[in-house]
C-alpha atoms as a PDB file:
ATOM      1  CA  UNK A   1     -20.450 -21.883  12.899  1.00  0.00           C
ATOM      2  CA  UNK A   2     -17.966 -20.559  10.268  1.00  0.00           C
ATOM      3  CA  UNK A   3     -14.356 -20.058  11.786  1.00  0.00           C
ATOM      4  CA  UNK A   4     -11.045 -18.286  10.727  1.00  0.00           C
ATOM      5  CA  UNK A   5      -8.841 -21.156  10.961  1.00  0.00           C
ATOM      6  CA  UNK A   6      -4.844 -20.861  10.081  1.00  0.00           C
ATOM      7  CA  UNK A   7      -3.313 -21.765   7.515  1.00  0.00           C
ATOM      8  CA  UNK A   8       0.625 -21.308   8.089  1.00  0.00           C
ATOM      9  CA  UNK A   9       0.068 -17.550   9.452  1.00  0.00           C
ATOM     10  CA  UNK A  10      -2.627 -16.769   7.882  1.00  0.00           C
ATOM     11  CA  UNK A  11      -6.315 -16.409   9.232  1.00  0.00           C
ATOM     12  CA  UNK A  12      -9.010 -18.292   6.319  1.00  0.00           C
ATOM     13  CA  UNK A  13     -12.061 -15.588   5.980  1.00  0.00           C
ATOM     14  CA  UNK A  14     -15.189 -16.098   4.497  1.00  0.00           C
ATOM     15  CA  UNK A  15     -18.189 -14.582   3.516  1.00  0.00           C
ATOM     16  CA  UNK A  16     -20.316 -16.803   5.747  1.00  0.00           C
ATOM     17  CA  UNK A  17     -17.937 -15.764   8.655  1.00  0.00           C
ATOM     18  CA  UNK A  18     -18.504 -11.844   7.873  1.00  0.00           C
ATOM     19  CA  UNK A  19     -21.948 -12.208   7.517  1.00  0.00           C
ATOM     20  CA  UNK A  20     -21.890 -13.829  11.462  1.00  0.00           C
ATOM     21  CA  UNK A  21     -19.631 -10.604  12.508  1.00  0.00           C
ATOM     22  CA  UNK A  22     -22.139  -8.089  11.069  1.00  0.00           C
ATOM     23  CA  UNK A  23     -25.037 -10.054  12.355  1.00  0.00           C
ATOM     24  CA  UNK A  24     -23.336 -10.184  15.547  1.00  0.00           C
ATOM     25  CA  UNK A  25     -22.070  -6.638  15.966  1.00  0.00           C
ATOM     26  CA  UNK A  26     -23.914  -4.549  13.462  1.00  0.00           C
ATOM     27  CA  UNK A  27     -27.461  -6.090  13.673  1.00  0.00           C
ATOM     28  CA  UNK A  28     -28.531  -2.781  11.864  1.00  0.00           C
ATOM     29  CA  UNK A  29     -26.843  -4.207   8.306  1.00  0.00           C
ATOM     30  CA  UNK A  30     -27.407  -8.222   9.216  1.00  0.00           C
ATOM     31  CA  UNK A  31     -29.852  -7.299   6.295  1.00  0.00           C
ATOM     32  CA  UNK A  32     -27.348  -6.281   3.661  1.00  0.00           C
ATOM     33  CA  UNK A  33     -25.704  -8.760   1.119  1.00  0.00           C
ATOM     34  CA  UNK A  34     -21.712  -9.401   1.346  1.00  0.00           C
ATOM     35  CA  UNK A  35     -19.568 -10.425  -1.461  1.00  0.00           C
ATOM     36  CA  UNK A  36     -16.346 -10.916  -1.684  1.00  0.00           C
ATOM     37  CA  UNK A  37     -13.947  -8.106  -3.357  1.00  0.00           C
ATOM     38  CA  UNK A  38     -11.084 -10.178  -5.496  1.00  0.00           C
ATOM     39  CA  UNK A  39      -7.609  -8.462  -4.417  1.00  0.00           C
ATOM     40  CA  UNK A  40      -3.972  -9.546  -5.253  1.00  0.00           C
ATOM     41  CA  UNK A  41      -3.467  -8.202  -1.215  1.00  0.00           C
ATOM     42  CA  UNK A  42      -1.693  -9.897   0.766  1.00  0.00           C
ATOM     43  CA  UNK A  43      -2.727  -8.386   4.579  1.00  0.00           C
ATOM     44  CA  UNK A  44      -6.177  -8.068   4.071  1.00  0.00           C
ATOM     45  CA  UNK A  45      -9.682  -9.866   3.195  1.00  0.00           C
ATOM     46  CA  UNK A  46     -12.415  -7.372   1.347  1.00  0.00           C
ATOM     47  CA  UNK A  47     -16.382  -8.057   1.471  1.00  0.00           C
ATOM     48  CA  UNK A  48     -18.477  -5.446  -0.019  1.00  0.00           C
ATOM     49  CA  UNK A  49     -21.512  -5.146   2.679  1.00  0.00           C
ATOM     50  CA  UNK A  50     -24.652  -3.991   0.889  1.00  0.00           C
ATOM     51  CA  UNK A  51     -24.080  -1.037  -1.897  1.00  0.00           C
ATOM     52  CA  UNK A  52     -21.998   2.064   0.263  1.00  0.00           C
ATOM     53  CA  UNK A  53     -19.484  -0.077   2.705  1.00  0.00           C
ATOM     54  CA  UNK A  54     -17.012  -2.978   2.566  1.00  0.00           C
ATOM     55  CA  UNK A  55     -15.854  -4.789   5.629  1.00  0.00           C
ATOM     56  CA  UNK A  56     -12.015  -5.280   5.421  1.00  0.00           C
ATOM     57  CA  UNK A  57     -10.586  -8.039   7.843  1.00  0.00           C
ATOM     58  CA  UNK A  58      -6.675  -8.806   8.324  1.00  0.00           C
ATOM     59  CA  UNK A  59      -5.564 -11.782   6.928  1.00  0.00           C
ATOM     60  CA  UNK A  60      -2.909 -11.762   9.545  1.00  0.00           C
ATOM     61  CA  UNK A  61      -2.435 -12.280  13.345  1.00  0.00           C
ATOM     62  CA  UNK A  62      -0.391  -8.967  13.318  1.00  0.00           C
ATOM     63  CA  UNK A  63      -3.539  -7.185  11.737  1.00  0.00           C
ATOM     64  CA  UNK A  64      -4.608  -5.426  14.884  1.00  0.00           C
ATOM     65  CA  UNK A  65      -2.116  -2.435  14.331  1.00  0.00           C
ATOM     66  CA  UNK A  66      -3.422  -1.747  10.575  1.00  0.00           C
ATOM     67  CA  UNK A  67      -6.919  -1.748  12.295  1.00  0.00           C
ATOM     68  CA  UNK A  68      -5.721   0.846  14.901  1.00  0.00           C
ATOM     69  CA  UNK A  69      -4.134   2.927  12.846  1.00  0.00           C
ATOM     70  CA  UNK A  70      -7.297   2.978  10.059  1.00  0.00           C
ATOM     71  CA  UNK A  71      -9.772   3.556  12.696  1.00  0.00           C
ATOM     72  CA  UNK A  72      -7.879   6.058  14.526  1.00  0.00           C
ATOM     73  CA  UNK A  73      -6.294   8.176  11.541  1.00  0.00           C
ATOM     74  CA  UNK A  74      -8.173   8.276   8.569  1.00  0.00           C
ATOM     75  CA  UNK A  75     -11.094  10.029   9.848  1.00  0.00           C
ATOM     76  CA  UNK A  76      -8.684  13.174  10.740  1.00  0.00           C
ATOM     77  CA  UNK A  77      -6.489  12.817   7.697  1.00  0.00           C
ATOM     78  CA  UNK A  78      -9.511  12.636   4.980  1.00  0.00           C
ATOM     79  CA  UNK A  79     -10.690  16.160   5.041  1.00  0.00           C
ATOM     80  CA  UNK A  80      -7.566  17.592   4.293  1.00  0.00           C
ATOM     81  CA  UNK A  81      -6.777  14.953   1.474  1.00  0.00           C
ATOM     82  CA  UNK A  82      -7.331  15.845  -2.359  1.00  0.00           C
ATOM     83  CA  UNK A  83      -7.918  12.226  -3.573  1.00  0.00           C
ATOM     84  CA  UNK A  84     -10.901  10.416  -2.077  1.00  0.00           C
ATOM     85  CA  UNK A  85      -9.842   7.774   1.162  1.00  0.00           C
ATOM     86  CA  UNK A  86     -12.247   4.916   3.088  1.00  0.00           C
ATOM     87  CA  UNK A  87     -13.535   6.373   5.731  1.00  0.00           C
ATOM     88  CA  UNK A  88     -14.309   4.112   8.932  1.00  0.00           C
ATOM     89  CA  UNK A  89     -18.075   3.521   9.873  1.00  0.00           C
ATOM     90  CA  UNK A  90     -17.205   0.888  12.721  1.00  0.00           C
ATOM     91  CA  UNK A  91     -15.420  -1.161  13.844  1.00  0.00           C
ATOM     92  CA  UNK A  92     -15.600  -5.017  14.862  1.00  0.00           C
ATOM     93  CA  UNK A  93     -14.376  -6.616  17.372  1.00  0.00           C
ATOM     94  CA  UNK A  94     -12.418  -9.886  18.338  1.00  0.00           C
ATOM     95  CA  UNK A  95     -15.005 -12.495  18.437  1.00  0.00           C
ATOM     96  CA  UNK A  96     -15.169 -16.394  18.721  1.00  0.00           C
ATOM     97  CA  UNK A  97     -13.590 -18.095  15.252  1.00  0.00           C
ATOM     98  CA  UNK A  98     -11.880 -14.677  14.641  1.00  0.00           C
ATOM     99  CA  UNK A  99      -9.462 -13.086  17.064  1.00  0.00           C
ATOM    100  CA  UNK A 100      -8.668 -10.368  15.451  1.00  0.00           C
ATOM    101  CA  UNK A 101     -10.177  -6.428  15.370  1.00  0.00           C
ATOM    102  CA  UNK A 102     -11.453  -5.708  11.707  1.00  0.00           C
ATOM    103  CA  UNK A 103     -13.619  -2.511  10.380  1.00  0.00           C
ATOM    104  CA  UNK A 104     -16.276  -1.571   7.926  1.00  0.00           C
ATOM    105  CA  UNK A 105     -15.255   1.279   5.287  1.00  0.00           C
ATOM    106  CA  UNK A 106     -17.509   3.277   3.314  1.00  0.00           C
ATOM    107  CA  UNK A 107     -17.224   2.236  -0.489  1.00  0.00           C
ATOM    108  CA  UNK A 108     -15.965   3.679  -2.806  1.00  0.00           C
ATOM    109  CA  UNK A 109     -16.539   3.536  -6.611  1.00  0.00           C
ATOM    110  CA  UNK A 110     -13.825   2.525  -9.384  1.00  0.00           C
ATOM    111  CA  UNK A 111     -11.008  -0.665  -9.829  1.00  0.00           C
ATOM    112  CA  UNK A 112      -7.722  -0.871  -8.763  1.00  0.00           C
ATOM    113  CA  UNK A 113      -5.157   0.489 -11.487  1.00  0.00           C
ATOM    114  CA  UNK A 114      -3.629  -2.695 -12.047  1.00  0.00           C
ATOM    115  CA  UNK A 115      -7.082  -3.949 -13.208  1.00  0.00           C
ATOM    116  CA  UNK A 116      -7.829  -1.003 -14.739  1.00  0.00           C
ATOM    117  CA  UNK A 117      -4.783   1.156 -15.921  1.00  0.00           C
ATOM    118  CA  UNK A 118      -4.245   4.728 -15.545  1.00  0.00           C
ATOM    119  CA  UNK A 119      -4.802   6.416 -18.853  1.00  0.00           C
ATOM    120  CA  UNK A 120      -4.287  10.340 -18.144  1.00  0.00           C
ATOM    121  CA  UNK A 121      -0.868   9.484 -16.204  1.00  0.00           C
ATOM    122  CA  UNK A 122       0.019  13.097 -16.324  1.00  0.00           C
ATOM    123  CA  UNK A 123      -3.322  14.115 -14.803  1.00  0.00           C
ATOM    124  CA  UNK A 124      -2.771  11.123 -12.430  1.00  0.00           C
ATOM    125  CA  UNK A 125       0.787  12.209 -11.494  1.00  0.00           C
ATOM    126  CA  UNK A 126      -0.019  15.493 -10.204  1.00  0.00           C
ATOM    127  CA  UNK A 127      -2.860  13.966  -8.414  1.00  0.00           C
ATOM    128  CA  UNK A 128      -0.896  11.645  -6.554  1.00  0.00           C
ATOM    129  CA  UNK A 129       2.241  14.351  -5.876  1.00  0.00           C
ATOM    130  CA  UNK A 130      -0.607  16.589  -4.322  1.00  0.00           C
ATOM    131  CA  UNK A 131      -1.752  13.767  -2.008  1.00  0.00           C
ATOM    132  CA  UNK A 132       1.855  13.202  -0.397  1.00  0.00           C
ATOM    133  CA  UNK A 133       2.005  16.663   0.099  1.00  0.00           C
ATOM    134  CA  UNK A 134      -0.735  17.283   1.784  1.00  0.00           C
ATOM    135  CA  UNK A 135      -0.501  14.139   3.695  1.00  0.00           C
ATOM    136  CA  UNK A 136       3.031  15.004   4.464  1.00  0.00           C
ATOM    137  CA  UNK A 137       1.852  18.671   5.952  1.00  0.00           C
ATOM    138  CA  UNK A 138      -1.082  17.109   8.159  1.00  0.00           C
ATOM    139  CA  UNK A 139       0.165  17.023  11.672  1.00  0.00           C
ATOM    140  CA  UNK A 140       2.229  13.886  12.594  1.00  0.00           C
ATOM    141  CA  UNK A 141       2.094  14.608  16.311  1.00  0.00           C
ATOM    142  CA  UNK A 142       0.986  11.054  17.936  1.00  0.00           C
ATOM    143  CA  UNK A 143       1.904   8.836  14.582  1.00  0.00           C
ATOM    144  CA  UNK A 144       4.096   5.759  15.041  1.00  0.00           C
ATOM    145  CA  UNK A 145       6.300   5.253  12.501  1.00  0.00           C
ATOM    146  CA  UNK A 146       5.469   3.400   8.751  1.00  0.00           C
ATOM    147  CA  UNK A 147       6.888   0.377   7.896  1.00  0.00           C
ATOM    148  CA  UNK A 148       9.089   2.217   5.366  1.00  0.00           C
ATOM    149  CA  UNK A 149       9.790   5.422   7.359  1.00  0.00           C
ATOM    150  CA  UNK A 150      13.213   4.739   8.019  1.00  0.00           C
ATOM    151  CA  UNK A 151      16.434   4.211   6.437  1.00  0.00           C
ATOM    152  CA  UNK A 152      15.766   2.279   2.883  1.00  0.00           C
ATOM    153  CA  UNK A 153      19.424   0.535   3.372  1.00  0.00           C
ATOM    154  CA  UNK A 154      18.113  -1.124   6.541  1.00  0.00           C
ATOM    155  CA  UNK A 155      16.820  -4.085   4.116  1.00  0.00           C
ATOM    156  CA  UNK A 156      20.379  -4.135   2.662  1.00  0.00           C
ATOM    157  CA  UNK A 157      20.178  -7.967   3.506  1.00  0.00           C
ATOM    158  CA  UNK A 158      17.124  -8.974   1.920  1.00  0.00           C
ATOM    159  CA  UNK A 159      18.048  -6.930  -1.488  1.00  0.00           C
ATOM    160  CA  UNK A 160      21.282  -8.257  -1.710  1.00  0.00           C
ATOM    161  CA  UNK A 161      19.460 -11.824  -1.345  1.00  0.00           C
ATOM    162  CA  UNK A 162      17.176 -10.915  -3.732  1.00  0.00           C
ATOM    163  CA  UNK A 163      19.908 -10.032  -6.412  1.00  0.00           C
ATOM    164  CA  UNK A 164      21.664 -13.048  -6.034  1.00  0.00           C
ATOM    165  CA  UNK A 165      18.769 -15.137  -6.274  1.00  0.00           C
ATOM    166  CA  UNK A 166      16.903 -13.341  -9.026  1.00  0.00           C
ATOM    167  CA  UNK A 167      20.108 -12.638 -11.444  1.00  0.00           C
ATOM    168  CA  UNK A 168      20.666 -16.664 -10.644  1.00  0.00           C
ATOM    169  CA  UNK A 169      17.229 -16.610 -12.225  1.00  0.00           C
ATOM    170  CA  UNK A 170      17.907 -13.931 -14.880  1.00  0.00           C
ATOM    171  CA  UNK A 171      15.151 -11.598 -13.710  1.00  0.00           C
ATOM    172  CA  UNK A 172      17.104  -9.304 -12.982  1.00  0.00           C
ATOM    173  CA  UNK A 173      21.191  -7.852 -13.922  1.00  0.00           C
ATOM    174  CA  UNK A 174      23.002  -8.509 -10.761  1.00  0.00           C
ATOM    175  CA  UNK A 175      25.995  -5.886 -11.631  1.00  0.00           C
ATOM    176  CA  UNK A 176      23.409  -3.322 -12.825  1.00  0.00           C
ATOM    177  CA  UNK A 177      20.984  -4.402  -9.615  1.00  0.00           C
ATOM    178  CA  UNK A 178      23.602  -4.233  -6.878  1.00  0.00           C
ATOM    179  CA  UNK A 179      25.678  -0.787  -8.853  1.00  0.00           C
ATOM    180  CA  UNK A 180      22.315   0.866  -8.248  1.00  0.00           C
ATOM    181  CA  UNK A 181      21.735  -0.240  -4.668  1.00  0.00           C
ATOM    182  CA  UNK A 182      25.399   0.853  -3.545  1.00  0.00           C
ATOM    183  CA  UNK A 183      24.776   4.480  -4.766  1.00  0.00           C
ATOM    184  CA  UNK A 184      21.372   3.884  -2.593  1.00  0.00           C
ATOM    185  CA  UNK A 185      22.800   2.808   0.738  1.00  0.00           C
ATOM    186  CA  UNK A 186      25.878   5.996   0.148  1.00  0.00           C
ATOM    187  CA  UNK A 187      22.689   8.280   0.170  1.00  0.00           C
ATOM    188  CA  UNK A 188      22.500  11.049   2.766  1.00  0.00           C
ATOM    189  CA  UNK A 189      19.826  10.209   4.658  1.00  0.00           C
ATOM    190  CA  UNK A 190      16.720  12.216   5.793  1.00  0.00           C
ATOM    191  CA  UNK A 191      17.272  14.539   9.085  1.00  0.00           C
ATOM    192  CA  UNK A 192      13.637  16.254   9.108  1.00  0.00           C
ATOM    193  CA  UNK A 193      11.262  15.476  11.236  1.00  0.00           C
ATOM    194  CA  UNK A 194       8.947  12.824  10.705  1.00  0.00           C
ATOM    195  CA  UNK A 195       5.871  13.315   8.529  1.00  0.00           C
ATOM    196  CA  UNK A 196       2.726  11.168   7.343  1.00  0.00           C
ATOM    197  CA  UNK A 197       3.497   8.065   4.505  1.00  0.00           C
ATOM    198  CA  UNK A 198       1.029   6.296   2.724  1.00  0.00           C
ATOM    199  CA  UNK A 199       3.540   3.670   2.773  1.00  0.00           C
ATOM    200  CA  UNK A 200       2.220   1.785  -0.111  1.00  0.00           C
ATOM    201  CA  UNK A 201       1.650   3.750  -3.190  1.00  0.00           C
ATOM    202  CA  UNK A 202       1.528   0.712  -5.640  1.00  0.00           C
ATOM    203  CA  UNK A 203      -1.187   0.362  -8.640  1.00  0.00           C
ATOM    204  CA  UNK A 204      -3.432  -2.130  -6.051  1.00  0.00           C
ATOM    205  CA  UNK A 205      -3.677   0.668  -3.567  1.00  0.00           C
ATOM    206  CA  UNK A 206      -5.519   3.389  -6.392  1.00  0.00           C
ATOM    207  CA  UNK A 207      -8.740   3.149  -7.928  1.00  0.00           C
ATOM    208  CA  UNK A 208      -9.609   4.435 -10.781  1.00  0.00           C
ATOM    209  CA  UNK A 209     -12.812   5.519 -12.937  1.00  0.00           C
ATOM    210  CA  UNK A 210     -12.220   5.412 -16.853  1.00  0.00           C
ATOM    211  CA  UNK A 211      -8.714   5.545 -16.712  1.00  0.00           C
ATOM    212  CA  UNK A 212      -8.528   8.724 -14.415  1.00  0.00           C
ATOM    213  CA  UNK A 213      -6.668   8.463 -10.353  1.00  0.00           C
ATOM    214  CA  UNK A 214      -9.958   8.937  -8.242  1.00  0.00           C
ATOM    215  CA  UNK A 215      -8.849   7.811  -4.334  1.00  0.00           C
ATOM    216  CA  UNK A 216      -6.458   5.936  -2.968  1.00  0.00           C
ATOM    217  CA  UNK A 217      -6.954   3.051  -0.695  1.00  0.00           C
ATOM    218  CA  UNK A 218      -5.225   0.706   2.006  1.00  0.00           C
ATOM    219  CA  UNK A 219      -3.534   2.771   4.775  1.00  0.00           C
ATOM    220  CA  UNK A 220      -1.929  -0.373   6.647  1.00  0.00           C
ATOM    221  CA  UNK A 221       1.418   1.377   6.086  1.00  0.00           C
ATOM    222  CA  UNK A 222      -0.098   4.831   7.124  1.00  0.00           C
ATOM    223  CA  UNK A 223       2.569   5.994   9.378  1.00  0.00           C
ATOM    224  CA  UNK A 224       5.104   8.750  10.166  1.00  0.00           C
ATOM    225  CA  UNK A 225       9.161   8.754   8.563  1.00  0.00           C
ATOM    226  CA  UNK A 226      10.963   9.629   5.651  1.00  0.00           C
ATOM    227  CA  UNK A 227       9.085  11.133   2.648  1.00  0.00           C
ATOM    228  CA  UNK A 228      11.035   9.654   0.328  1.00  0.00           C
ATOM    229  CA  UNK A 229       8.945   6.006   0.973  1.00  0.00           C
ATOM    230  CA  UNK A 230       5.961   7.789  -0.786  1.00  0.00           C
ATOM    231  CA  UNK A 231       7.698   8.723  -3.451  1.00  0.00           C
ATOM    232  CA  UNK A 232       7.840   5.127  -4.746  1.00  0.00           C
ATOM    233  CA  UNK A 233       4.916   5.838  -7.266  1.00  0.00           C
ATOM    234  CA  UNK A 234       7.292   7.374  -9.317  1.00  0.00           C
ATOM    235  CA  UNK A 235       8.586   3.864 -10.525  1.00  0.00           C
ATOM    236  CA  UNK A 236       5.804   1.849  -9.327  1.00  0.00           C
ATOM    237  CA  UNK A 237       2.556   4.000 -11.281  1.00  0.00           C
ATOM    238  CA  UNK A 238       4.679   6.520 -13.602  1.00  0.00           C
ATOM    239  CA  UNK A 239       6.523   6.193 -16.673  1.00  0.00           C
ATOM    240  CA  UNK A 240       9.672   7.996 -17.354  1.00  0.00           C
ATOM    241  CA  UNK A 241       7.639  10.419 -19.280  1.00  0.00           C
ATOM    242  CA  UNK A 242       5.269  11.300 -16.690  1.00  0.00           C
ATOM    243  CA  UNK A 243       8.157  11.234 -13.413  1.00  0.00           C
ATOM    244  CA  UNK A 244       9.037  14.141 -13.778  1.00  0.00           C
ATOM    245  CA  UNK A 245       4.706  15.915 -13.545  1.00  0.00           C
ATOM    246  CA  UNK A 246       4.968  13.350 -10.081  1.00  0.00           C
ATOM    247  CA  UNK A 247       8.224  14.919  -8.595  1.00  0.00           C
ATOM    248  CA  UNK A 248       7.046  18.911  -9.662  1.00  0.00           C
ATOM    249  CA  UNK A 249       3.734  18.069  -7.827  1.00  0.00           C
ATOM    250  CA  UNK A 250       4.997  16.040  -5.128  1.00  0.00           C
ATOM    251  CA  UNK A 251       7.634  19.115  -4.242  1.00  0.00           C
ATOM    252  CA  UNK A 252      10.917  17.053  -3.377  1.00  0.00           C
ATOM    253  CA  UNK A 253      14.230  17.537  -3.226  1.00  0.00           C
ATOM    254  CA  UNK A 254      17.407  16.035  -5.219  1.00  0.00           C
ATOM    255  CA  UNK A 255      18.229  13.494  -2.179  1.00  0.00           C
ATOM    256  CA  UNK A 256      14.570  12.672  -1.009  1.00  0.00           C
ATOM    257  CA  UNK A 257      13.670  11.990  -5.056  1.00  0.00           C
ATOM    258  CA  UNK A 258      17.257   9.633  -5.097  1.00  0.00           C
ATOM    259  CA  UNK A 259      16.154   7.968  -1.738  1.00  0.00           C
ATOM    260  CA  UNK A 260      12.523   7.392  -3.469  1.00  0.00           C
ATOM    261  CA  UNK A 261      14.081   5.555  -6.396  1.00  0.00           C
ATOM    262  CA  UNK A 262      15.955   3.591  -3.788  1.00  0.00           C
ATOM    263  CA  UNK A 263      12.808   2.668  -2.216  1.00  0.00           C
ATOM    264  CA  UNK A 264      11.822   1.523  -5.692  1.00  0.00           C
ATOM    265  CA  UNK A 265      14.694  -1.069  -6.007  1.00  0.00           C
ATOM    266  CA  UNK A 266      14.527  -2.275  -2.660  1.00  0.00           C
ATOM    267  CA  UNK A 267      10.562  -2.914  -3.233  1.00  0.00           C
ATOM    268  CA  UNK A 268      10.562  -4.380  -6.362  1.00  0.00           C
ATOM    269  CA  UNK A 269      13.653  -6.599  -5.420  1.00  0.00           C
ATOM    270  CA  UNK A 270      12.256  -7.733  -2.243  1.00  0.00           C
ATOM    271  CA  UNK A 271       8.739  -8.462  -3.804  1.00  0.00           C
ATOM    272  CA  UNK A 272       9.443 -10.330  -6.609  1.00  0.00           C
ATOM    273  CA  UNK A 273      11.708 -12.034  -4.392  1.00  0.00           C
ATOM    274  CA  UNK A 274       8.978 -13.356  -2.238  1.00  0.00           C
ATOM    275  CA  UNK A 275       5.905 -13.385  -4.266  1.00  0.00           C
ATOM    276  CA  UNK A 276       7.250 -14.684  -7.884  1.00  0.00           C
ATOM    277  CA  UNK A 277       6.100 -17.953  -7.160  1.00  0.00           C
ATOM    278  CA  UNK A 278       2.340 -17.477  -4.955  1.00  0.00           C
ATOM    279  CA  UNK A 279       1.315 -13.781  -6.384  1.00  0.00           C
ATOM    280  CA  UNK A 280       1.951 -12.944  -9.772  1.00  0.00           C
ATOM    281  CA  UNK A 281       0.147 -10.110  -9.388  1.00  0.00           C
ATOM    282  CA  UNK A 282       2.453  -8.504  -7.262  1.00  0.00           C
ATOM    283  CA  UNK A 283       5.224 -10.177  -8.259  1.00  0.00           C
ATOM    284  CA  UNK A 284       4.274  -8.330 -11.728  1.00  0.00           C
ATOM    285  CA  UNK A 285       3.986  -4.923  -9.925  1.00  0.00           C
ATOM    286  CA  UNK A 286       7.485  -5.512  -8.245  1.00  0.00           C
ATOM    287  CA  UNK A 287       9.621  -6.694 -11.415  1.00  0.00           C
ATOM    288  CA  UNK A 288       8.211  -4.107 -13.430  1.00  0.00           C
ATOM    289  CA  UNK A 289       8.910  -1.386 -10.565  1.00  0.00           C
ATOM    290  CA  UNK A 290      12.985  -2.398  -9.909  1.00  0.00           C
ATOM    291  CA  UNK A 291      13.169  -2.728 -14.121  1.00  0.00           C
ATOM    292  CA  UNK A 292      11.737   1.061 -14.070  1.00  0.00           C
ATOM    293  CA  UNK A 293      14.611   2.442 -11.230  1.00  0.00           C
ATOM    294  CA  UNK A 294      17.209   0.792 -13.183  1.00  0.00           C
ATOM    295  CA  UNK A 295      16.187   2.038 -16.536  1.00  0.00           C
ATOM    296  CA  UNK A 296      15.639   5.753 -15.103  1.00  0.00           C
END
């Protein structure tokens, strides 16, 4: 019988284990092939089950919550989004050789924009801006909060670490790194009331179809806090040419826009930090995203 057996904290999926699940607990696709979806992701496994769904399963003990929050939200969220979303068609249960809850998505069509750039960035940036908007105006009532709702100098630790260790490393300026984050952590902070994040608008999470934005994927972080967290596409998707289409669309003010770019440091510190030696991928995403915030 294929298991999920751990590795450090982290749950070993195959496709001979998601083929038992399905067989299992959705005897109506046993039927259908599964193949593994490559991802640079580090929460989640991806099968593709038949030709319209993929079966995502949490890499992670913690993954329950994602689950919860996938299977609960994203069916009330998606009509009111402009970008396509996955859209839950059930979801699995804890089972014997893999503890955890997990779900099957519909598919949907196109790569991830780190595979396959964005080409029309401008047409992508106004795309994206009118997403957080209206995710930011659906009703938060019942959310919990995302993992970057609240105040981005609440990792003030971790950057700092991160500067020391990657200007000892000369990834990164240290004076330039660390002038930026004090302005950051002097910020006024947001007062409003909490409203829906993405929480993870990097190049991974959007797919694209010859070169244009077409959905966005991987609501993990979908929670409720501080718009600013979603405005971390700015430095993580856009170029300094194309910013400023993002912020128009994305209808932000001076200090939410300033707390965004903080947001952008703090990621792209913090990732490289951890990931530069076991995910290049994201690593890549994360130094190029801090470089971006301190070049703007």
């Amino acid at each position: 019988m294929p298991t999920a057996k751990m590795h450090a904290d982290e749950l070993d999926v195959d496709s001979d284990l998601v083929r038992r699940l399905i067989a299992e607990q959705f005897p109506q696709w046993a039927s259908l092939p599964v193949a593994e979806v490559p991802s640079a992701g580090t929460d989640n496994a991806m099968y593709r089950l038949g030709d319209d769904m993929v079966v995502r399963l949490p890499r992670r003990p913690d993954g329950a919550r994602q689950v919860a929050r996938e299977q609960r939200w994203l069916p009330l969220l998606a009509p009111h989004l402009p970008l396509a979303v996955p859209v839950p068609l059930g979801r699995g249960e804890p089972a014997p050789g893999y503890g955890q809850p997990w779900s099957v998505l519909r598919w949907l069509d196109g790569e991830n924009a780190f595979d396959a750039p964005i080409t029309d960035l401008v047409d992508a940036a106004v795309g994206l801006g009118r997403f957080v908007v209206a995710l930011r105006r659906a009703d938060a009532t019942g959310g919990r909060a995302s993992w970057r709702g609240g105040p981005v100098e609440a990792n003030d630790t971790y950057v700092r670490a991160a500067i020391r260790d990657l200007g000892a490393d000369g990834r990164v300026d240290p004076a330039a790194a660390t002038a930026l984050w004090e302005e950051v952590v002097r910020l006024p902070q947001w007062d409003g009331d909490p409203v829906w994040l993405h929480g993870d608008l990097l190049p991974g999470n959007l797919l694209t179809e010859a070169g244009r934005l077409t959905a966005v994927i991987d609501f993990g972080g979908l929670g409720v806090g501080d718009p600013a967290a979603d405005m971390l596409a700015a430095w993580a998707v856009f170029t300094a040419g194309t910013r400023a289409s993002f912020r128009a669309a994305a209808e932000v003010d001076d200090a939410t826009w300033a707390r965004g770019r903080g947001w952008a440091l703090c990621f792209g510190l913090m990732a490289e930090h951890h990931y530069r030696k076991t995910n290049p991928v994201l690593a890549a995403v994360a130094h190029r995203t801090a470089a971006e915030a301190l070049a703007d």
